[in-house]
N, C-alpha and C. Protein backbone atom coordinates (compact mmCIF):
# COMPACT_ATOMS: atom_id res chain seq x y z
N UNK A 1 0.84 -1.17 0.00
CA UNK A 1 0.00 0.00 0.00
C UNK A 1 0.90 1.25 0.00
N UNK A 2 0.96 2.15 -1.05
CA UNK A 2 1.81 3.35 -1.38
C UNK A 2 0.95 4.30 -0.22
N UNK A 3 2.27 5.03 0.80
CA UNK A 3 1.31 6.29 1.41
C UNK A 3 1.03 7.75 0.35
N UNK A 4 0.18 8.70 0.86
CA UNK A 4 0.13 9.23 0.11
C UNK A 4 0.17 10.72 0.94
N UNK A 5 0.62 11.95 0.82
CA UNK A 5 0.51 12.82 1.78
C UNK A 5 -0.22 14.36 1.61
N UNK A 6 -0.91 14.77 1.91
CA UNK A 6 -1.89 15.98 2.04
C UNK A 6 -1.02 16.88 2.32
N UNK A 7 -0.94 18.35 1.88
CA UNK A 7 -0.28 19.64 2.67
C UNK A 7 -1.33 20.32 2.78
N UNK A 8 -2.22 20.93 3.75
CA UNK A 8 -3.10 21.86 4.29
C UNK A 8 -2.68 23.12 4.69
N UNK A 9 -3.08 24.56 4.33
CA UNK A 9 -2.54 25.55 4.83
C UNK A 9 -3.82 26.32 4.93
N UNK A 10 -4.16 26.39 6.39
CA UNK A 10 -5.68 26.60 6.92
C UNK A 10 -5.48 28.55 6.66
N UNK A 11 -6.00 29.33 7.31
CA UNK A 11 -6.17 30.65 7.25
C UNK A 11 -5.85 30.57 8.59
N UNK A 12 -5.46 32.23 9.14
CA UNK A 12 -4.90 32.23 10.48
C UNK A 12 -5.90 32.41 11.34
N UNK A 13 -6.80 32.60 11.20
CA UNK A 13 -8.12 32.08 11.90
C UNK A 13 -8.32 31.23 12.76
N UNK A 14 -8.96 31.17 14.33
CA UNK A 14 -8.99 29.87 14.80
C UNK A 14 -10.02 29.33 14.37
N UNK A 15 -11.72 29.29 13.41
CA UNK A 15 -12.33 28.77 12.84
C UNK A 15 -11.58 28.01 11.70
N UNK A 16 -10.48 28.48 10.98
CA UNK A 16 -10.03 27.39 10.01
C UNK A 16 -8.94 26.67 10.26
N UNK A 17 -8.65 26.86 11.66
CA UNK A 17 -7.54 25.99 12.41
C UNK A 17 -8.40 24.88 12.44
N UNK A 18 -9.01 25.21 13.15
CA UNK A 18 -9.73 23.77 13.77
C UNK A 18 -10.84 23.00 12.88
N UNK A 19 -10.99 23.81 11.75
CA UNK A 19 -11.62 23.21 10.76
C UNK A 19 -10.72 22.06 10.19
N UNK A 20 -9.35 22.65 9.84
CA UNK A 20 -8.78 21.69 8.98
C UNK A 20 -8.14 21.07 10.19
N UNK A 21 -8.20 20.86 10.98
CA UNK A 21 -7.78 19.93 12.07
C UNK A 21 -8.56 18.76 12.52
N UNK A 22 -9.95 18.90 12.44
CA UNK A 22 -10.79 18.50 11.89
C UNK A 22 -11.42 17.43 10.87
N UNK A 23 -11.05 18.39 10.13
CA UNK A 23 -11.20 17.56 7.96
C UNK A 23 -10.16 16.53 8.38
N UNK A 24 -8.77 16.82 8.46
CA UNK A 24 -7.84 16.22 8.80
C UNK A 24 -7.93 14.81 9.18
N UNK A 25 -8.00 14.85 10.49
CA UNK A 25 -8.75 13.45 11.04
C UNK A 25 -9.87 12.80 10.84
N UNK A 26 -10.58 13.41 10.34
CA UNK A 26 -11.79 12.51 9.25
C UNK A 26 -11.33 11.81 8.27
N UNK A 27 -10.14 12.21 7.61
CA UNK A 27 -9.77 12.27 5.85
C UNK A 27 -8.73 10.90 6.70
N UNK A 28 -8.34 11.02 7.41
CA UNK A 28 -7.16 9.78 8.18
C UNK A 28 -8.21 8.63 8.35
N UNK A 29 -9.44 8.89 9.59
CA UNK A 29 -9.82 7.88 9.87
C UNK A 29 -10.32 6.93 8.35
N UNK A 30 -10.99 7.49 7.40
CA UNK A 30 -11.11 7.15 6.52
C UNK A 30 -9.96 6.20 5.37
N UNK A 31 -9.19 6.47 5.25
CA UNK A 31 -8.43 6.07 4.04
C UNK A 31 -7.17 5.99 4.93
N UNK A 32 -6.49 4.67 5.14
CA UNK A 32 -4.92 4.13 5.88
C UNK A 32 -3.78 4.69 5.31
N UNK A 33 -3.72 5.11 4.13
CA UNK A 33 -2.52 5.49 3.00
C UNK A 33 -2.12 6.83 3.63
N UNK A 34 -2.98 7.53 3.79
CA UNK A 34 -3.20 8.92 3.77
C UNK A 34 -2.15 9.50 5.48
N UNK A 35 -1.00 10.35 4.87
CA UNK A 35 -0.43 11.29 6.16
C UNK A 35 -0.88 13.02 5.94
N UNK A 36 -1.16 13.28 7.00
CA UNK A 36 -1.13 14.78 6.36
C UNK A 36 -0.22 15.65 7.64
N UNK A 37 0.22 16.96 6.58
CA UNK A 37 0.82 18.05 6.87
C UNK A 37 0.12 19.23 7.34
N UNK A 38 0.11 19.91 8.58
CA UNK A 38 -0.65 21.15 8.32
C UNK A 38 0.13 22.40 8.45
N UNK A 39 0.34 23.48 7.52
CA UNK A 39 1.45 24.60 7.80
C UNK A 39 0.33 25.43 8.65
N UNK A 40 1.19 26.14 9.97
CA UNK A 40 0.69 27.04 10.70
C UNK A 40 1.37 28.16 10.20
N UNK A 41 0.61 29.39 10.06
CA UNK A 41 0.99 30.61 9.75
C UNK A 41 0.64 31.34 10.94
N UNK A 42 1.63 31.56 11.31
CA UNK A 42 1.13 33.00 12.42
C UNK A 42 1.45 33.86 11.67
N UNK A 43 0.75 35.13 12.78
CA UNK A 43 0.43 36.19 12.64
C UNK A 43 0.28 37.16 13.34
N UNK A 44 1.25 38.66 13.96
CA UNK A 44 0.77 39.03 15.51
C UNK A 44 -0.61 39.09 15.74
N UNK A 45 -1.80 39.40 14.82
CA UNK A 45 -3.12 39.43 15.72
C UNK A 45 -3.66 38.05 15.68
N UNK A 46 -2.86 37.41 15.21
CA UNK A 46 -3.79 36.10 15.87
C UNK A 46 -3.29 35.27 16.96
N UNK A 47 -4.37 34.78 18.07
CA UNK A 47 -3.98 33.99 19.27
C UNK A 47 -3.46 33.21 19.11
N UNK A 48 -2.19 32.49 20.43
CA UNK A 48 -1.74 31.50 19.64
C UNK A 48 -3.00 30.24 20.24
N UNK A 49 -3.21 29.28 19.24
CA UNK A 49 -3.99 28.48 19.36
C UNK A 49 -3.61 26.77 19.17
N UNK A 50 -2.29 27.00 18.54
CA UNK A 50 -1.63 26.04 18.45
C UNK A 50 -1.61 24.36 19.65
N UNK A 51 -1.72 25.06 20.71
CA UNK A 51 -1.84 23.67 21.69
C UNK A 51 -3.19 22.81 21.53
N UNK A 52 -4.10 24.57 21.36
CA UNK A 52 -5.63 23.63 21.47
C UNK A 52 -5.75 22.60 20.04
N UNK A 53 -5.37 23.15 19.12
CA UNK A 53 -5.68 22.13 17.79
C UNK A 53 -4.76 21.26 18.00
N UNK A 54 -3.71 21.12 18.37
CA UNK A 54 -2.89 19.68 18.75
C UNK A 54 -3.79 19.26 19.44
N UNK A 55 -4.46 19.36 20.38
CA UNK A 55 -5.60 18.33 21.43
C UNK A 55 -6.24 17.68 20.88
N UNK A 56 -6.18 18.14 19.20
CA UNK A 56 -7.46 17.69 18.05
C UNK A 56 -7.04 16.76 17.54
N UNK A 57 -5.46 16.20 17.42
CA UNK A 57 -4.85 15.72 16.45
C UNK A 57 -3.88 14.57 16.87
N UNK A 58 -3.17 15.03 18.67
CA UNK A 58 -2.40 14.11 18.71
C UNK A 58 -2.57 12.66 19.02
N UNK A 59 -3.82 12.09 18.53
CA UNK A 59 -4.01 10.59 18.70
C UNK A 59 -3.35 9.92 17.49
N UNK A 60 -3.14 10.64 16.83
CA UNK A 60 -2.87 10.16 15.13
C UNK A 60 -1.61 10.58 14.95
N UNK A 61 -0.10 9.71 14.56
CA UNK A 61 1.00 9.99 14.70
C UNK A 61 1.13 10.46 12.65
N UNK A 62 0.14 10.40 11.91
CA UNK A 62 0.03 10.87 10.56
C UNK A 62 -0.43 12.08 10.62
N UNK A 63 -1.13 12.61 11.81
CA UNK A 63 -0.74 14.88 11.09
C UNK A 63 0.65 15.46 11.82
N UNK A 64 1.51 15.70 11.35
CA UNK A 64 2.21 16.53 11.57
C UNK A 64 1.65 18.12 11.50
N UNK A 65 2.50 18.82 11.97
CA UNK A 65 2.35 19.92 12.25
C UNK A 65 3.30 20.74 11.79
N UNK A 66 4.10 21.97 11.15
CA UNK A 66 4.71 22.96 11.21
C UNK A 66 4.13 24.24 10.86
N UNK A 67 5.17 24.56 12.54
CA UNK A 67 4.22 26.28 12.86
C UNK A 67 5.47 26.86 12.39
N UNK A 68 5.11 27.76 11.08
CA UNK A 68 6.29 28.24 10.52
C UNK A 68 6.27 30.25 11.60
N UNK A 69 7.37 30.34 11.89
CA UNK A 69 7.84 31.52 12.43
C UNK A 69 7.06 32.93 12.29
N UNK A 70 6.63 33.11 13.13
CA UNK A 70 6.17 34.92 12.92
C UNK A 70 7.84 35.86 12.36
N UNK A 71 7.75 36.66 11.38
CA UNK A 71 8.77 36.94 10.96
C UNK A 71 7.97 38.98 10.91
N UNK A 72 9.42 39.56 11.01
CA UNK A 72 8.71 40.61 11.23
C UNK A 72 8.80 41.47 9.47
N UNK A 73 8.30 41.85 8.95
CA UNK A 73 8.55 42.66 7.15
C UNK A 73 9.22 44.24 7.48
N UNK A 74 9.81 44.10 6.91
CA UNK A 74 10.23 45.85 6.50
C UNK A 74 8.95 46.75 6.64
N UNK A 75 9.03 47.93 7.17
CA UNK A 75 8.21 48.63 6.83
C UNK A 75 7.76 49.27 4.94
């Protein structure tokens, strides 16, 4: 059985955090092949929310997670 792997990149939103955190583990329980990726984008106005959607996810050693860096832009 070939795996196969998903990249998800939700909105910085905590409604589409936890949406695709969510979809995520539906789309796993469903189909064995399947790993998925989710990129976190921060953002300063958004909370960090990061622990709570891991609560969503860490039963399943197939979502990974990377919370890519708040970086600051040039004015």
């Amino acid at each position: 059985m070939k795996q196969q792997e998903l990249v998800f990149v939700p909105g910085p939103g905590l409604g589409h955090r936890v949406s695709v955190a969510e979809f995520a583990t539906r789309l796993l329980d469903r189909d064995a092949r399947l790993s998925i990726t989710i990129l976190v984008v921060r953002t300063p106005i958004t909370p960090d929310v990061d622990a709570y959607i891991q609560t969503l996810v860490t039963s399943d050693d197939r979502i990974r997670y990377i919370i890519l860096p708040l970086i600051d832009l040039p004015p």
